[in-house]
Protein backbone atom coordinates (compact mmCIF):
# COMPACT_ATOMS: atom_id res chain seq x y z
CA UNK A 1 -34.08 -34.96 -1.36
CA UNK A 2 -32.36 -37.35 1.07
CA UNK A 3 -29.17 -39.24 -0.34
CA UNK A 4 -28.04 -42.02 0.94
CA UNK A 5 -24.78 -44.36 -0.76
CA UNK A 6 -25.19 -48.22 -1.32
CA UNK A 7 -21.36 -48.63 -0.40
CA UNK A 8 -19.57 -46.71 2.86
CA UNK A 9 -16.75 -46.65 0.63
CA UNK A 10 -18.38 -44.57 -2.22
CA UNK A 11 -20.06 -41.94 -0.03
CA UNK A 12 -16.58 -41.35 1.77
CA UNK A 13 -14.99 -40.76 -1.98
CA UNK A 14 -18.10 -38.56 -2.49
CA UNK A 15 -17.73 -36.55 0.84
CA UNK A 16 -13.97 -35.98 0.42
CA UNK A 17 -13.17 -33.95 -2.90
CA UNK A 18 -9.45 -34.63 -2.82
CA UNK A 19 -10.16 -38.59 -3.09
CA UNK A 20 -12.48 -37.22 -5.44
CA UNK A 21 -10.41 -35.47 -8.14
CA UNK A 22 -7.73 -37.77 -7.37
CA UNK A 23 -10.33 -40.80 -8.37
CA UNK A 24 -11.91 -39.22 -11.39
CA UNK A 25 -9.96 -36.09 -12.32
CA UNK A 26 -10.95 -32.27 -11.52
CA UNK A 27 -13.75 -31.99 -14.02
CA UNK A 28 -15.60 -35.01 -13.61
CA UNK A 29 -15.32 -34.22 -9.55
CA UNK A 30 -16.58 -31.19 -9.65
CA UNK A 31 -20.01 -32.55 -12.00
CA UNK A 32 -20.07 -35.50 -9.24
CA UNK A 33 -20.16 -32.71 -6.38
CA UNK A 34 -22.66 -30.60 -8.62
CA UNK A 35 -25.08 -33.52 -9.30
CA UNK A 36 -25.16 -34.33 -5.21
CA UNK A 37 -25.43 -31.33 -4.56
CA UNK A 38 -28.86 -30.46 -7.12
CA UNK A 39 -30.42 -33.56 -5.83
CA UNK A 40 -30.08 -32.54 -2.35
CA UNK A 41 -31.58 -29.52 -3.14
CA UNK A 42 -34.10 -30.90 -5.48
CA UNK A 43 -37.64 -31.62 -3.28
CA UNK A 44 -38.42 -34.64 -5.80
CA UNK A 45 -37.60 -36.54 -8.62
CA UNK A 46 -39.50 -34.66 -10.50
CA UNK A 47 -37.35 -31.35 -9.93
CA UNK A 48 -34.21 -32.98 -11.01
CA UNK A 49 -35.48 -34.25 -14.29
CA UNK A 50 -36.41 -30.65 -15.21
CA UNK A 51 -32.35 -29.50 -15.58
CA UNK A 52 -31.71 -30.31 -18.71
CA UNK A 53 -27.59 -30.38 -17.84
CA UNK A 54 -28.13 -33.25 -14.93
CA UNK A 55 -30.17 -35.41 -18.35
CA UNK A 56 -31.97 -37.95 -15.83
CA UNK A 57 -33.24 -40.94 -17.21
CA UNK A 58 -34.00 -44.14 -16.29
CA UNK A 59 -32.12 -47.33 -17.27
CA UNK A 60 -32.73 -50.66 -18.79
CA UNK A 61 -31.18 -54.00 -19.31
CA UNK A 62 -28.88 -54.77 -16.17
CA UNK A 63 -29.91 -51.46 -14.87
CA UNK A 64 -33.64 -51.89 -14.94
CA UNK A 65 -35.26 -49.86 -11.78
CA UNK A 66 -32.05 -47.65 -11.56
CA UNK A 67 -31.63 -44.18 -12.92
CA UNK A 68 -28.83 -41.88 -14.13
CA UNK A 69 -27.86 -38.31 -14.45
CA UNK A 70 -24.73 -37.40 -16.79
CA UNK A 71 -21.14 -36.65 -15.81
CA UNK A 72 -18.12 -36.27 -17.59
CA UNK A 73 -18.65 -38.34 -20.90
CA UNK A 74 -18.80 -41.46 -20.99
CA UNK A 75 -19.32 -41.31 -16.92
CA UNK A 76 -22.97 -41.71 -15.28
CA UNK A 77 -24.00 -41.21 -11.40
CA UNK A 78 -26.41 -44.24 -11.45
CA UNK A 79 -29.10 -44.48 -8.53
CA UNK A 80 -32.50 -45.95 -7.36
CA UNK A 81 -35.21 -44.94 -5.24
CA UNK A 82 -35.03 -45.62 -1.90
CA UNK A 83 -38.54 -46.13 -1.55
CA UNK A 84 -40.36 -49.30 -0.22
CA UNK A 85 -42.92 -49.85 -1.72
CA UNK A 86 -41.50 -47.51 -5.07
CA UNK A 87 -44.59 -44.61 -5.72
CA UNK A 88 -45.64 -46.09 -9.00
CA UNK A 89 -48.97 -45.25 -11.01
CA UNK A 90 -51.55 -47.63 -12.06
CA UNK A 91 -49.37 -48.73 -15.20
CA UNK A 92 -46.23 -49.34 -13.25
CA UNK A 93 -44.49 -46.61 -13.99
CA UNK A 94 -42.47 -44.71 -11.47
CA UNK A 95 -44.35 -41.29 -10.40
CA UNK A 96 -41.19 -38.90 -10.40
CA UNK A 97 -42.65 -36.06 -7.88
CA UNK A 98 -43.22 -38.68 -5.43
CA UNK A 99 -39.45 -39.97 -5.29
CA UNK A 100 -38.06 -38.06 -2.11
CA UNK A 101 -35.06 -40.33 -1.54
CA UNK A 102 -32.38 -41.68 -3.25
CA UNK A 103 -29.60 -44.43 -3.26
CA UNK A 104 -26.69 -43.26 -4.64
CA UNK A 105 -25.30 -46.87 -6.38
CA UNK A 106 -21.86 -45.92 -8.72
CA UNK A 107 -20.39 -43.77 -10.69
CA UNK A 108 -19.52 -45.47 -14.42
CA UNK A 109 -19.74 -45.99 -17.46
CA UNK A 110 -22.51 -48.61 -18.49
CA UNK A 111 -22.44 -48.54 -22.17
């Protein structure tokens, strides 16, 4: 998939894994670096929701139309679609194997 970052700032934290540990600590950097790097590889949506240790989901509340994978608990990489118009089915909801690009928002801890 492509992967793009909402903030300049973020995707040069992202890019550079000393600013990376030194933001989050070794563990969590290395899942951040491993989640980029499975949706990159990942052709769709669809793909990534099928590894069970990434846990994708989509989000509610002040996160509604954003999704998540895990991290380092309590730590989530939330991101959107970068789709416009968003590939949804008749009912609105969002058809996973057509999401091809993604928007990389945060890293936190929404709970």
């Amino acid at each position: 998939m492509e992967i793009s970052f909402a903030q300049s700032k973020l995707q040069k934290l992202c890019n550079n894994s000393k600013k990376l540990r030194g933001e989050f600590g070794p563990k969590c950097a290395e899942k951040i670096a491993r989640r980029l790097a499975e949706m990159e590889a990942a052709d769709s949506l669809e793909e990534l929701r099928l590894l069970p240790q990434c846990r994708c989901h989509e989000l509610t509340g002040d996160y509604d139309g954003c999704l998540a994978v895990d991290l380092q608990h309590p730590l989530r990489l939330v991101f959107q679609p970068n789709h416009k118009p968003l590939p949804l089915d008749k009912g609105g909801g969002l058809v996973w194997a057509e999401v091809t690009r993604l928007l990389i928002l945060e890293v936190t801890n929404y709970h």
